[in-house]
C-alpha atoms as a PDB file:
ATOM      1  CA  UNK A   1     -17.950  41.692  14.450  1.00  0.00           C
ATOM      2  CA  UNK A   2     -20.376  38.853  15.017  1.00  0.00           C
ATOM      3  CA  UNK A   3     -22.066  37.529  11.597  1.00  0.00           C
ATOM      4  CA  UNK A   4     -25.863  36.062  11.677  1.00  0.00           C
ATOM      5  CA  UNK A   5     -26.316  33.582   8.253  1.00  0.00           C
ATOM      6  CA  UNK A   6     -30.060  33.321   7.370  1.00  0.00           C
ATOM      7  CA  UNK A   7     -30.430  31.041   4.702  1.00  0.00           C
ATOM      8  CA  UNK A   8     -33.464  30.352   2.897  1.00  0.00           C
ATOM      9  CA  UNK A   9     -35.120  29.230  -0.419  1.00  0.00           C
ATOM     10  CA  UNK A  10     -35.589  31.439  -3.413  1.00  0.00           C
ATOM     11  CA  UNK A  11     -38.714  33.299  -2.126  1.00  0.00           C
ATOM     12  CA  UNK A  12     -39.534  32.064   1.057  1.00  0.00           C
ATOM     13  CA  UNK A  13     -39.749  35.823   2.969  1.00  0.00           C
ATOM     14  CA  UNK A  14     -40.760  38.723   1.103  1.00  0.00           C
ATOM     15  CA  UNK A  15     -39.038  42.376   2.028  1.00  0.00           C
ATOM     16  CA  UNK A  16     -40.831  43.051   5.167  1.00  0.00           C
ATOM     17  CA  UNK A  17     -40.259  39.782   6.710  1.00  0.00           C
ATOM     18  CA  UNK A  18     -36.628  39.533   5.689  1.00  0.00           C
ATOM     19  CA  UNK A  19     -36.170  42.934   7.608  1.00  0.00           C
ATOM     20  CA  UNK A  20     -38.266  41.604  10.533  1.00  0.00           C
ATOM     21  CA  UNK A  21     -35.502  38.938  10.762  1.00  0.00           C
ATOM     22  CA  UNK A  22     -32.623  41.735  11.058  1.00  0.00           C
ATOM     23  CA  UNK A  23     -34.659  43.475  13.807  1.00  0.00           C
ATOM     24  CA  UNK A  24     -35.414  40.632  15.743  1.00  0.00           C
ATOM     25  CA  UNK A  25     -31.818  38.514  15.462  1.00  0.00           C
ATOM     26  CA  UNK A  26     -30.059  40.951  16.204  1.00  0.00           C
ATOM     27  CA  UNK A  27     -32.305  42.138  19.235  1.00  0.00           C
ATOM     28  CA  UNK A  28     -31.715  39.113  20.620  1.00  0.00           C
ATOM     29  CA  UNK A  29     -28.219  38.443  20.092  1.00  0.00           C
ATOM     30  CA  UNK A  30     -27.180  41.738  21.586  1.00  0.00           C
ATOM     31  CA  UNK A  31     -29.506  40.491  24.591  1.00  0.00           C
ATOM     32  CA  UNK A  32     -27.945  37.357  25.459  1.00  0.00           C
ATOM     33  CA  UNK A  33     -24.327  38.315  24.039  1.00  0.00           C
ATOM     34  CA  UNK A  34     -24.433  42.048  25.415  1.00  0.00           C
ATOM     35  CA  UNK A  35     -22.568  43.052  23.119  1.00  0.00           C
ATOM     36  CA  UNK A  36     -23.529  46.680  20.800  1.00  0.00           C
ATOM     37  CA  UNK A  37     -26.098  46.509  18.745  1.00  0.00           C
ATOM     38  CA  UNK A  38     -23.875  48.771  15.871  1.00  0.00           C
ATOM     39  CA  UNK A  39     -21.213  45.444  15.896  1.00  0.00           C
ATOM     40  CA  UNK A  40     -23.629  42.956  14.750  1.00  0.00           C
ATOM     41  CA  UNK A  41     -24.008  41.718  10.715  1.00  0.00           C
ATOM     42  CA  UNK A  42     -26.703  39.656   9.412  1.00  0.00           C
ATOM     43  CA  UNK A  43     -26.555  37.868   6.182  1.00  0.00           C
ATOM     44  CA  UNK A  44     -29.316  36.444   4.326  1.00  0.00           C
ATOM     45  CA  UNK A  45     -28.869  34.205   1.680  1.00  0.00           C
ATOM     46  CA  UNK A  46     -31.404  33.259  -0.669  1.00  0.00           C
ATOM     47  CA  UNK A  47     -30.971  29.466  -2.469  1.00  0.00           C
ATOM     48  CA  UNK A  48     -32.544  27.722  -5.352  1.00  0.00           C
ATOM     49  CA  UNK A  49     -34.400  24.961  -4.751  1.00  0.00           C
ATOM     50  CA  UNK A  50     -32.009  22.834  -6.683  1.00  0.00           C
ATOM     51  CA  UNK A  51     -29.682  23.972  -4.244  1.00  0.00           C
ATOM     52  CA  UNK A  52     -31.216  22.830  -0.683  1.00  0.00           C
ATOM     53  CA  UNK A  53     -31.855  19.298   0.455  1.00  0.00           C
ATOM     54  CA  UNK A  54     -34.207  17.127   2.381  1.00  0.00           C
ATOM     55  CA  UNK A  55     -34.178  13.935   3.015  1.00  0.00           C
ATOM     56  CA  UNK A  56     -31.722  12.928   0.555  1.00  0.00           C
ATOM     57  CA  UNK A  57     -34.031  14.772  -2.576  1.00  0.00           C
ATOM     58  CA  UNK A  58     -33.424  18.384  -3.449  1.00  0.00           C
ATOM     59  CA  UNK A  59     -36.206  20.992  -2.509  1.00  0.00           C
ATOM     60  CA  UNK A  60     -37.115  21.359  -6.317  1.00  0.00           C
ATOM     61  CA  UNK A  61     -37.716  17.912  -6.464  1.00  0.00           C
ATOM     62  CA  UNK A  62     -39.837  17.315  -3.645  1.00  0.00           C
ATOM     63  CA  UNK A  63     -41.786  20.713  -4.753  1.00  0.00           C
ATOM     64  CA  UNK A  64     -43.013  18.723  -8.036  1.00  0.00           C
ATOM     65  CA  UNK A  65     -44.047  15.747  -6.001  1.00  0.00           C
ATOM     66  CA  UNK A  66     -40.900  13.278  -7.363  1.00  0.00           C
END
C-alpha cells in the first residue's frame, strides 16, 4: 500500500481542508501511479511549532518575532 505523509503545523488546515488534501492526493497519485484508488493511505501529521524549523530558528520562535 502506498503511504502519502502530510505534515503540517499545529493548526494550519482546519477539517474541511485537511479532507480536501485526502481527496485531491490521492486523486492524483492514483492518476499518475494507476494504481486503485482503495490501496492508497494518507497520513497527516500535525506538529508544534517548537517542533518545525526554518532557517535554523524553530517555527515558534520566528512566530513571536525572535
Amino acid at each position: 500500500m502506498p503511504v502519502i505523509n502530510i505534515d503540517l503545523g499545529l493548526g494550519q488546515a482546519n477539517e474541511e481542508q485537511k479532507k480536501q488534501l485526502i481527496e485531491r492526493f490521492t486523486r492524483d497519485a492514483v492518476e499518475v501511479t494507476g494504481i486503485a484508488v482503495d490501496k492508497f493511505v494518507i497520513l497527516i501529521n500535525e506538529l508544534p511549532h517548537e517542533n518545525i524549523g526554518v532557517g535554523g530558528k524553530s517555527l515558534k520562535t520566528l512566530k513571536m518575532g525572535h
